[in-house]
Protein backbone atom coordinates (compact mmCIF):
# COMPACT_ATOMS: atom_id res chain seq x y z
CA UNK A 1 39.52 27.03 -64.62
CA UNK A 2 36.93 26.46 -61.77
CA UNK A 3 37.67 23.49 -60.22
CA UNK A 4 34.44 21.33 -58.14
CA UNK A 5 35.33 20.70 -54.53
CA UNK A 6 35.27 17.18 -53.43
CA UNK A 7 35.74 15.49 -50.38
CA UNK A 8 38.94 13.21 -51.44
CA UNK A 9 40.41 10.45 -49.04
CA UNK A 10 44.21 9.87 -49.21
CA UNK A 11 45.58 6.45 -48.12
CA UNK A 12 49.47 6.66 -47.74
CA UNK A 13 48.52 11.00 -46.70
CA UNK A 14 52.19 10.77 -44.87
CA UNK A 15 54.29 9.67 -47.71
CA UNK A 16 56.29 11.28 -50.46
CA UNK A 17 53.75 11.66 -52.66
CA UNK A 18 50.85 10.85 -50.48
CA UNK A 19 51.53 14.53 -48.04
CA UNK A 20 52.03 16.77 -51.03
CA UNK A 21 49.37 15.36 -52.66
CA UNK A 22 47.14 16.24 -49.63
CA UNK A 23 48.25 19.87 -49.40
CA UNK A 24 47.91 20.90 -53.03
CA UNK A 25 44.30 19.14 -52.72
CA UNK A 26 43.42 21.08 -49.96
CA UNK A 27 44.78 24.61 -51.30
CA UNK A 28 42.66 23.75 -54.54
CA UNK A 29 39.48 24.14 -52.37
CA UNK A 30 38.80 20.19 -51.35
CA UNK A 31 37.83 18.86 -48.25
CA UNK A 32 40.60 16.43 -47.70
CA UNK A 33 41.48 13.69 -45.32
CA UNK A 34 44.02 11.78 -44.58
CA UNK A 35 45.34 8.04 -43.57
CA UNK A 36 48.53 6.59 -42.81
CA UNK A 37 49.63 3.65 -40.55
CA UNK A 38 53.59 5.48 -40.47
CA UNK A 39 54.86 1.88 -42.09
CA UNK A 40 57.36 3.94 -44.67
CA UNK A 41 58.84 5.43 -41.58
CA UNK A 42 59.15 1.79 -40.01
CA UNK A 43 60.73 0.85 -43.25
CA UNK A 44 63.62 3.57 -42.66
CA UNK A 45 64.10 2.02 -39.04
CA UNK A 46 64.69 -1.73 -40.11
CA UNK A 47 66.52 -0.71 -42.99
CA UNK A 48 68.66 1.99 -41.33
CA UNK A 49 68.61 4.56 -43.77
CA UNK A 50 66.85 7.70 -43.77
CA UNK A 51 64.85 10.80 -45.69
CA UNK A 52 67.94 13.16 -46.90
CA UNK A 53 65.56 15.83 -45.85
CA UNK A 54 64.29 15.66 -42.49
CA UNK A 55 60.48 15.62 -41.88
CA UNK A 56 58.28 16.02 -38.88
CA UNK A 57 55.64 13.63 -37.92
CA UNK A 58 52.31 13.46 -39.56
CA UNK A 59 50.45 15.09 -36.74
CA UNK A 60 53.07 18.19 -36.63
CA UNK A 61 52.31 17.89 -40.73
CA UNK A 62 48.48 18.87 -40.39
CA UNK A 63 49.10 21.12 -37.37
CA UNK A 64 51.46 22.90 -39.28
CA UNK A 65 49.21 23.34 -42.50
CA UNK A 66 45.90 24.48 -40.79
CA UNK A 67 48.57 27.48 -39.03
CA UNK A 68 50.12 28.32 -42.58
CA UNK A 69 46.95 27.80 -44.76
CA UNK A 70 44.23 28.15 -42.59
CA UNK A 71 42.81 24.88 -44.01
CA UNK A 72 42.24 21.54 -42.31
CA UNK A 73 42.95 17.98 -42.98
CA UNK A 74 41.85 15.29 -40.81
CA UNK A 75 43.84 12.39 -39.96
CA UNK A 76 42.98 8.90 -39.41
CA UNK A 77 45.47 6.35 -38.15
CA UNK A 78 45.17 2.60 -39.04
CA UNK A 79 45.76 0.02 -41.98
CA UNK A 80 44.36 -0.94 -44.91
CA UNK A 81 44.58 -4.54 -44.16
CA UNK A 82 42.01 -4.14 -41.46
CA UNK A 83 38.75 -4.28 -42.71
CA UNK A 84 36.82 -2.81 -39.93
CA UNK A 85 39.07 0.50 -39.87
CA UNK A 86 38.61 0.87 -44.00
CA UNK A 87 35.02 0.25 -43.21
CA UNK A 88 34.80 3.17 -40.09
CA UNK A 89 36.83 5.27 -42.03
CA UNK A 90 34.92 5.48 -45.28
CA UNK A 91 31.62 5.82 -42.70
CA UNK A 92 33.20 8.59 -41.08
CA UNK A 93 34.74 11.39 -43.58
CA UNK A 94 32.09 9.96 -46.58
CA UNK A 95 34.57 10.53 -49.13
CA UNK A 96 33.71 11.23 -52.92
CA UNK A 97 36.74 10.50 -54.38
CA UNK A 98 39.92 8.32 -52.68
CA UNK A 99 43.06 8.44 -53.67
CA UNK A 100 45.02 5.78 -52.87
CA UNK A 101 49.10 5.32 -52.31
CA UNK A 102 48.95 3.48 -49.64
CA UNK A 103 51.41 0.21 -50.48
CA UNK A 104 54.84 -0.78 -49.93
CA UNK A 105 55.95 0.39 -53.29
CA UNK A 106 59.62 -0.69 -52.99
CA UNK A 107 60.89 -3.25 -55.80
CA UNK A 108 63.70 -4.29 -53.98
CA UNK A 109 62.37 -4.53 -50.61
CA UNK A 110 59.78 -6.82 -52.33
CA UNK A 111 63.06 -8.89 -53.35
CA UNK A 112 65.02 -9.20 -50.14
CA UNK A 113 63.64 -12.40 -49.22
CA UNK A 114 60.36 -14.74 -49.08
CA UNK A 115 59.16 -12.81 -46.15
CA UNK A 116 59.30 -8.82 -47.55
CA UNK A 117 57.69 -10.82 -50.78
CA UNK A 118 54.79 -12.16 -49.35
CA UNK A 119 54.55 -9.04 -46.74
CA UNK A 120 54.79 -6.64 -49.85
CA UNK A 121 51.77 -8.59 -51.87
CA UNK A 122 49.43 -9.36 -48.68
CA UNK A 123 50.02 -5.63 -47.22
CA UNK A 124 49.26 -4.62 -51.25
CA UNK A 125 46.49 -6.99 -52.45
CA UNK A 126 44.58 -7.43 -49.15
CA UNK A 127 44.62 -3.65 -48.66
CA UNK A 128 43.21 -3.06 -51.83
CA UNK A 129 40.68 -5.89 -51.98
CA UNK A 130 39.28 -4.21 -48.27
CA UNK A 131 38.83 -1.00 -49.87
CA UNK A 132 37.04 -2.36 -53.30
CA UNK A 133 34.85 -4.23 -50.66
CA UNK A 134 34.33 -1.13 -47.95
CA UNK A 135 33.10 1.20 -51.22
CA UNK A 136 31.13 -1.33 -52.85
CA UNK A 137 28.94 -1.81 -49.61
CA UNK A 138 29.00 1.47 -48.78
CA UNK A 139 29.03 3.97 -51.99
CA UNK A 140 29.44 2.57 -55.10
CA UNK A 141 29.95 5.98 -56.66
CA UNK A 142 33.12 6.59 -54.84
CA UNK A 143 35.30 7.26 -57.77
CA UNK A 144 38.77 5.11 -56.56
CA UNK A 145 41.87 6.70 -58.08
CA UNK A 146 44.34 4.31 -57.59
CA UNK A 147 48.40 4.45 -58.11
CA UNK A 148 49.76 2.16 -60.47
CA UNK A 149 52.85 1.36 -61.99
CA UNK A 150 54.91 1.57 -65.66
CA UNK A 151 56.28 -1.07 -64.17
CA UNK A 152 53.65 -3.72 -64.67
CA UNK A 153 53.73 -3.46 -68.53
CA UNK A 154 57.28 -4.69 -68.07
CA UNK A 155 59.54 -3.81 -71.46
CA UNK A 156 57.63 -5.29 -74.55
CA UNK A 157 59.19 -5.02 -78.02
CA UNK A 158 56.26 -2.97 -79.05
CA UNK A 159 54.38 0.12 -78.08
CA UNK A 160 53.04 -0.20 -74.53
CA UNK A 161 49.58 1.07 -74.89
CA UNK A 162 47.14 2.91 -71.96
CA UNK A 163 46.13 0.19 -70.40
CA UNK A 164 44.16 -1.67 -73.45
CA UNK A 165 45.42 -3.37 -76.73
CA UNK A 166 43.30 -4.15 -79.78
CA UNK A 167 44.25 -7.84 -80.94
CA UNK A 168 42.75 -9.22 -84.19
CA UNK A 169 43.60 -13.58 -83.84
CA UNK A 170 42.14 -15.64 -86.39
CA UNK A 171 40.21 -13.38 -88.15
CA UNK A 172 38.43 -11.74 -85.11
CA UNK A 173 39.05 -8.81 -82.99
CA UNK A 174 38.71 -7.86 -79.28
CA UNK A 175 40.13 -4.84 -77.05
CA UNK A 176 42.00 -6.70 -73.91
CA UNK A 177 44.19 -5.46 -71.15
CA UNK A 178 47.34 -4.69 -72.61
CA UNK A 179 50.02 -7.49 -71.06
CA UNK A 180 51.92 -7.19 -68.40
CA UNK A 181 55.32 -8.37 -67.82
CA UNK A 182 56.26 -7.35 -63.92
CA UNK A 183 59.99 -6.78 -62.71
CA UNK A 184 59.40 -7.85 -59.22
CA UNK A 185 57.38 -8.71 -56.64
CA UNK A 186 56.19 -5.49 -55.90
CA UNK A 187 55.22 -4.96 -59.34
CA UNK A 188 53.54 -8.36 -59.60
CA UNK A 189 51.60 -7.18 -56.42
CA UNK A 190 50.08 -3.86 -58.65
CA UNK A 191 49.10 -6.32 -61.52
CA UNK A 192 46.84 -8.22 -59.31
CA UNK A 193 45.44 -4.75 -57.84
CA UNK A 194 44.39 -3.81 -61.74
CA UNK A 195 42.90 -7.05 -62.09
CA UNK A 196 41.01 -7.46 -59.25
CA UNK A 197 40.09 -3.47 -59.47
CA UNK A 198 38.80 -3.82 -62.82
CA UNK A 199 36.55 -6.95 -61.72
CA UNK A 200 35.10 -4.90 -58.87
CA UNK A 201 34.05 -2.52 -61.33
CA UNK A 202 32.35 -5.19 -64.28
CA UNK A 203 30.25 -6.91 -61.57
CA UNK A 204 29.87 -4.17 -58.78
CA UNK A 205 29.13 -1.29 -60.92
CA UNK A 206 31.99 0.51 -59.46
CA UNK A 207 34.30 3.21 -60.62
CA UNK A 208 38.28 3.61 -61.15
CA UNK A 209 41.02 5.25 -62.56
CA UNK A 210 44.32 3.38 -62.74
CA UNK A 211 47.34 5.60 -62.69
CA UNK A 212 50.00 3.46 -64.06
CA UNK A 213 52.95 5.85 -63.34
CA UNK A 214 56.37 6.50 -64.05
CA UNK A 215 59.70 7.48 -61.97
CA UNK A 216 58.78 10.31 -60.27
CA UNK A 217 61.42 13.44 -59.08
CA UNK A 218 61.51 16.81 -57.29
CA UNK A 219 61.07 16.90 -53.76
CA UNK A 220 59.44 20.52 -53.59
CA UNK A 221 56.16 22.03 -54.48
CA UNK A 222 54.56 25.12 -54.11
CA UNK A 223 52.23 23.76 -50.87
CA UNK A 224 56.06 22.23 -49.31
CA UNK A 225 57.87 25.41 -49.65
CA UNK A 226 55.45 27.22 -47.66
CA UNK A 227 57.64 25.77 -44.68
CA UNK A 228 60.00 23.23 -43.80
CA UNK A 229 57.55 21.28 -41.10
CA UNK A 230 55.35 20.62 -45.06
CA UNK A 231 58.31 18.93 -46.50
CA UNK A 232 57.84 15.74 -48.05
CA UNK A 233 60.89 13.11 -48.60
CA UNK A 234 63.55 12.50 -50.19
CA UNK A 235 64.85 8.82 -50.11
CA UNK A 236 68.36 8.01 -52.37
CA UNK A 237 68.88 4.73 -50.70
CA UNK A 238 69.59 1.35 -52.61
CA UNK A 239 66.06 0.29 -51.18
CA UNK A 240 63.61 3.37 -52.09
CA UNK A 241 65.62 5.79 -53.37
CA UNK A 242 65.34 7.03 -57.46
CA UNK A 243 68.31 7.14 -59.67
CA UNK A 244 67.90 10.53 -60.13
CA UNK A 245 68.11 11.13 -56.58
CA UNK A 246 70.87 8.45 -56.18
CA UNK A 247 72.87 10.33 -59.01
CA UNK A 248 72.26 13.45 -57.44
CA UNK A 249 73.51 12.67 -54.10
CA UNK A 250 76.97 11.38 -55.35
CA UNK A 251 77.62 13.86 -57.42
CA UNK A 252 77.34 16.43 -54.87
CA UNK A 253 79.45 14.10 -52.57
CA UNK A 254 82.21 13.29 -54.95
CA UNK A 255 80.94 9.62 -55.48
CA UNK A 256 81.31 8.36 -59.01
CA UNK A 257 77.53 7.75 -60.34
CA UNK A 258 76.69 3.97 -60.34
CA UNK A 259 74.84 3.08 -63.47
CA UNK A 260 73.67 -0.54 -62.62
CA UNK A 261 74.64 -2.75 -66.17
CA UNK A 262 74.98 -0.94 -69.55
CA UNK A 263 72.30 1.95 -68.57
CA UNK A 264 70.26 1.43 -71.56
CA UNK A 265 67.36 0.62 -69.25
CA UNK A 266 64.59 3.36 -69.95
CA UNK A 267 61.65 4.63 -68.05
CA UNK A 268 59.18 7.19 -68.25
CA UNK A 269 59.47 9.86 -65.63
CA UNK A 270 57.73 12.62 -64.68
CA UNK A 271 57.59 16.05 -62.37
CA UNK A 272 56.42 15.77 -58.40
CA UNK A 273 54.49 18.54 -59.52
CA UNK A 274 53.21 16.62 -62.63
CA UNK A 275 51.60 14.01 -60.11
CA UNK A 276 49.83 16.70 -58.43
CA UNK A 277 47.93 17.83 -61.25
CA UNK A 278 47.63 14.42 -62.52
CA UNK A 279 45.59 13.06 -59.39
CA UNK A 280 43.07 16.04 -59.30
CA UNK A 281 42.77 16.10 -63.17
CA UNK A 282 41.79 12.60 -62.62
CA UNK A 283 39.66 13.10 -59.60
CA UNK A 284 37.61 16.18 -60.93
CA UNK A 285 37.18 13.98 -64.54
CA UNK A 286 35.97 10.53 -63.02
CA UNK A 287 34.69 7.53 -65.35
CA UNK A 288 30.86 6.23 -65.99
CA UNK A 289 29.72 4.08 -63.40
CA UNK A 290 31.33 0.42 -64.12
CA UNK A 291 34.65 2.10 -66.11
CA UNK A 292 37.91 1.01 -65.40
CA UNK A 293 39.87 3.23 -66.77
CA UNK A 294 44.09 3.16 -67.49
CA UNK A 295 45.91 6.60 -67.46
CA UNK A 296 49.66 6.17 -68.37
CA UNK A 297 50.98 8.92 -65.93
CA UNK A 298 54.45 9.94 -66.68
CA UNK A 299 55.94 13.17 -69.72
CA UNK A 300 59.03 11.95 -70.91
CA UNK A 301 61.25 8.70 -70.62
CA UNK A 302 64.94 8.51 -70.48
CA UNK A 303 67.60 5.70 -69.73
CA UNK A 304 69.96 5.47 -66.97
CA UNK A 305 72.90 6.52 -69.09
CA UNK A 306 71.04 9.67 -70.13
CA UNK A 307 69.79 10.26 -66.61
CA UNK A 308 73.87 9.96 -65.39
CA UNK A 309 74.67 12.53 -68.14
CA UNK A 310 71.90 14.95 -67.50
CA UNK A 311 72.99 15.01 -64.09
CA UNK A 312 77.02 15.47 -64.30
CA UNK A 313 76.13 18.19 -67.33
CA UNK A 314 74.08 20.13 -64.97
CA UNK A 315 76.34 19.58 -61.87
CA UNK A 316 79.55 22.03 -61.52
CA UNK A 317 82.02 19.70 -60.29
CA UNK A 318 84.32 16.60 -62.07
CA UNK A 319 81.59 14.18 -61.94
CA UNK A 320 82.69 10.15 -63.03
CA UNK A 321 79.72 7.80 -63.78
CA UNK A 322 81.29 4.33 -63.38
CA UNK A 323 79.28 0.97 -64.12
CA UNK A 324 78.55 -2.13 -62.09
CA UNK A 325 77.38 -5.17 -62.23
CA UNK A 326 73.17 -5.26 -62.33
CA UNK A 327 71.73 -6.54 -59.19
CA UNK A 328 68.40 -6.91 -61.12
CA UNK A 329 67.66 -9.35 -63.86
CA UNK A 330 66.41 -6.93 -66.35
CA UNK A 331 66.94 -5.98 -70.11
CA UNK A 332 70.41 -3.60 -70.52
CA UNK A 333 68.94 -2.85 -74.21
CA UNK A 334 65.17 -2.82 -75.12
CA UNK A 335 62.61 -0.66 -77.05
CA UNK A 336 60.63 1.50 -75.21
CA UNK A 337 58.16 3.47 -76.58
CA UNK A 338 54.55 4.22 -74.53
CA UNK A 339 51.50 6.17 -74.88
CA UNK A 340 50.61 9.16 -72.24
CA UNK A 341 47.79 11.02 -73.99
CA UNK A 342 44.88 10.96 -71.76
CA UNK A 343 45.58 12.97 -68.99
CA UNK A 344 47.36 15.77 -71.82
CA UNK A 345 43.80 15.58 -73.15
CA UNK A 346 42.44 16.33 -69.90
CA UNK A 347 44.72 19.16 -69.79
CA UNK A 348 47.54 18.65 -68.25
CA UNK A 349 50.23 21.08 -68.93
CA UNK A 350 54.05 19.17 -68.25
CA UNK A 351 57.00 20.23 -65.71
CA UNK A 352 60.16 18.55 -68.68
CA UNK A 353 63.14 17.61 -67.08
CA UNK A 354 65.20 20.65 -68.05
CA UNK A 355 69.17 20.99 -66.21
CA UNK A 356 67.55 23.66 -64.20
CA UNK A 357 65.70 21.14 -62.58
CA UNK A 358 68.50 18.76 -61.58
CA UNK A 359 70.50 21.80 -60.42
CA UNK A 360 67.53 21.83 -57.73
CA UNK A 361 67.76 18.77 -56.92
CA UNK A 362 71.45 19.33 -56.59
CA UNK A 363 71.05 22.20 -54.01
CA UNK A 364 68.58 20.44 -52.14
CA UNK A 365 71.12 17.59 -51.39
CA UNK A 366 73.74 20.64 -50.90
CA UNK A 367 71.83 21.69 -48.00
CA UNK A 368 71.85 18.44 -46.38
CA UNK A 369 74.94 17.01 -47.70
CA UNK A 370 75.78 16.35 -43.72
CA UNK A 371 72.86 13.67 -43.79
CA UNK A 372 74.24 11.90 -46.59
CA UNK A 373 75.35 7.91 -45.69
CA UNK A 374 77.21 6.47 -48.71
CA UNK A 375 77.00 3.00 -47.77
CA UNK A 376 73.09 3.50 -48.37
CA UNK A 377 73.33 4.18 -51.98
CA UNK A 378 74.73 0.72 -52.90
CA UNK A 379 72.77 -2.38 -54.06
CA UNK A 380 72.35 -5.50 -51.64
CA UNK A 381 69.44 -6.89 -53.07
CA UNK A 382 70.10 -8.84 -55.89
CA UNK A 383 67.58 -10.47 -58.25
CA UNK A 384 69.52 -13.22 -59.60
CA UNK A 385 71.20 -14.71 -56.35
CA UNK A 386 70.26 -18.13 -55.38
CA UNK A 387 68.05 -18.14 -52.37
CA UNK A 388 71.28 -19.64 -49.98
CA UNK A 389 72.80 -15.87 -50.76
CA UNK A 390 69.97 -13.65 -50.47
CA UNK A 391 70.74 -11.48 -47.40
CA UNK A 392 68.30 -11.65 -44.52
CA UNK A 393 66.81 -8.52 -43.63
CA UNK A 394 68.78 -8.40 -40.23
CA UNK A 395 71.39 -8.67 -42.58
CA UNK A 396 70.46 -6.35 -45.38
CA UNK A 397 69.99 -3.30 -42.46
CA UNK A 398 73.35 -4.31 -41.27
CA UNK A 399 74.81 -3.83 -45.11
CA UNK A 400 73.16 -0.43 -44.96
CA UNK A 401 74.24 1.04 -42.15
């Protein structure tokens, strides 16, 4: 199907999914550019952990591409949470569509301490709230596709809907956000992005897509494998790692797989290459002017013991999945049952989680197995500690290292 080309901005272009996202835009025929202020790779530094797989810088990135592809991305270098470089920026690549990843999208960096809280929600909020401002001066029909979380609807004991519920209460009816029930900080700081998105658009006329997404895994696509300088990350740290990535790694190392409380907590999840086509689906479909719109962006949803399973079926070793005590203050048990219909309709077509997939996963931690730090992988940031027992962040990259 014939795609239109677009000239799409992507804030967070040097992250996991920001880079990718970038490349298989640009091989689809868009004119795409690229910001980053390289905070995700500061966040390695204090923390003292690191991508399993190693990447190049951002400017090697693009260099890299244009020789491979023949295609070119320009880069801009600054943050969100200065208004006058949003503002420059949006004058200078006049961007149809923007994409935006760019926020500290760590849960339990968000809960090390008072200070990664309020730096996760003013780096997250402010950043966004520049943006909504920069297009509504500038080009209200910038179409702002924005990356949400699952994690704001929290784990209600009915159906999470895409983004709106229908309530009937006393004998009338109304269709109202669905409600949210954050985790942590960091999810807290996404709910007041929807909100405050969904305001710009009712009294400035403009136009969003929330992608509230799941767990996402893979770490290859067909735009990465064109050469190792265009691989994106893989983090299977305590801090920003996935549990399917954290799984993965011990396995392959021997380590028995830690399943944080009873492992009944579920989540949707989807493909790396599911979030591809889920961003330009979204992008080439945009709403009416003044829509806020709510895709639910994730295939399937599985819970931590099925994840641990999946992963020592597929692996070829003795694998032991061994349970401790949960650092966060979540549900072990709960119903979990969501809708993800819209972007089907729009057509996409879903990468399942199938054992050949973790056996991927598998051999890309093989390769690097030499990279691998153990002490990463296990929790220090705990939800329900008093405040006296928190560890500082000196303290936490100390734990890590």
């Amino acid at each position: 199907m014939e795609v239109k080309s677009l000239r799409i901005l992507v804030l967070g272009g040097d992250g996991y999914l920001g880079w990718p996202t970038a490349l298989h835009l640009s091989r689809r025929g868009h004119e795409v550019s690229v910001v980053d202020n390289f905070t995700r790779r500061h966040y390695d530094h204090e923390m003292g952990v690191d991508s399993l797989v190693p990447i190049v810088s951002l400017q090697q990135r693009v260099r890299r591409w244009e020789e491979v592809s023949g295609l070119h991305i320009e880069m801009y270098v600054g943050d969100l949470t200065d208004a006058d470089f949003v503002d420059r920026t949006l004058r200078a690549c006049v961007p149809e569509a923007i994409v935006h990843f760019a926020e500290q999208r760590s849960a339990p960096y968000s809960m090390i301490d008072r200070r990664h809280a309020v730096y996760t929600q003013v780096n997250n909020v402010v950043g966004n709230l520049n943006l909504l401002y920069a297009i509504a001066e500038q080009d209200p029909s910038i179409h702002l596709v924005k990356l949400g979380t699952m994690g704001e609807y929290g784990t209600p004991n009915i159906d999470i809907e895409e983004g709106f519920i229908e309530v009937t209460h006393k004998g009338r009816t109304d269709v109202l956000p669905y409600p949210k029930q954050p985790g942590s900080f960091y999810h807290l700081s996404k709910v007041h992005d929807s909100h405050n998105i969904m305001f710009a658009c009712r009294i400035w006329g403009l136009r969003s897509t929330d992608l509230n997404q799941g767990i996402v895994y893979g770490q290859q696509t067909e735009e990465t494998a064109l050469h190792p300088d265009l691989a994106t990350r893989f983090d299977y740290d305590a801090v920003f790692g996935t549990v399917l990535n954290r799984f993965c790694v011990q396995a392959v190392v021997g380590h028995p797989l830690t399943v944080y409380g009873e492992g009944g907590q579920t989540r949707g999840m989807l493909d790396i290459r599911d979030t591809l086509a889920c961003v330009e689906l979204a992008a080439t479909n945009p709403p009416e002017p003044g829509e806020y719109r709510v895709f639910n962006q994730f295939t399937e949803s599985f819970s931590v013991n099925q994840m641990a399973e999946m992963v020592a079926e597929a692996h070829s070793g003795p694998v032991r999945i061994e349970h401790l005590d949960p650092p966060r203050v979540e549900l072990q048990q709960h119903y979990y049952r969501a809708a993800h219909t819209k972007l089907l309709d729009l057509g996409l077509v879903p990468h399942l989680l199938e054992p050949s997939t973790i056996r991927s996963l598998l051999e890309v931690v093989e390769r690097h197995r030499d990279r691998v730090d153990l002490q990463a992988v296990l929790p220090t940031v705990r939800w329900s500690a008093t405040s006296s027992s928190l560890p500082t962040a000196k303290g936490l990259a100390e734990q890590v290292r």
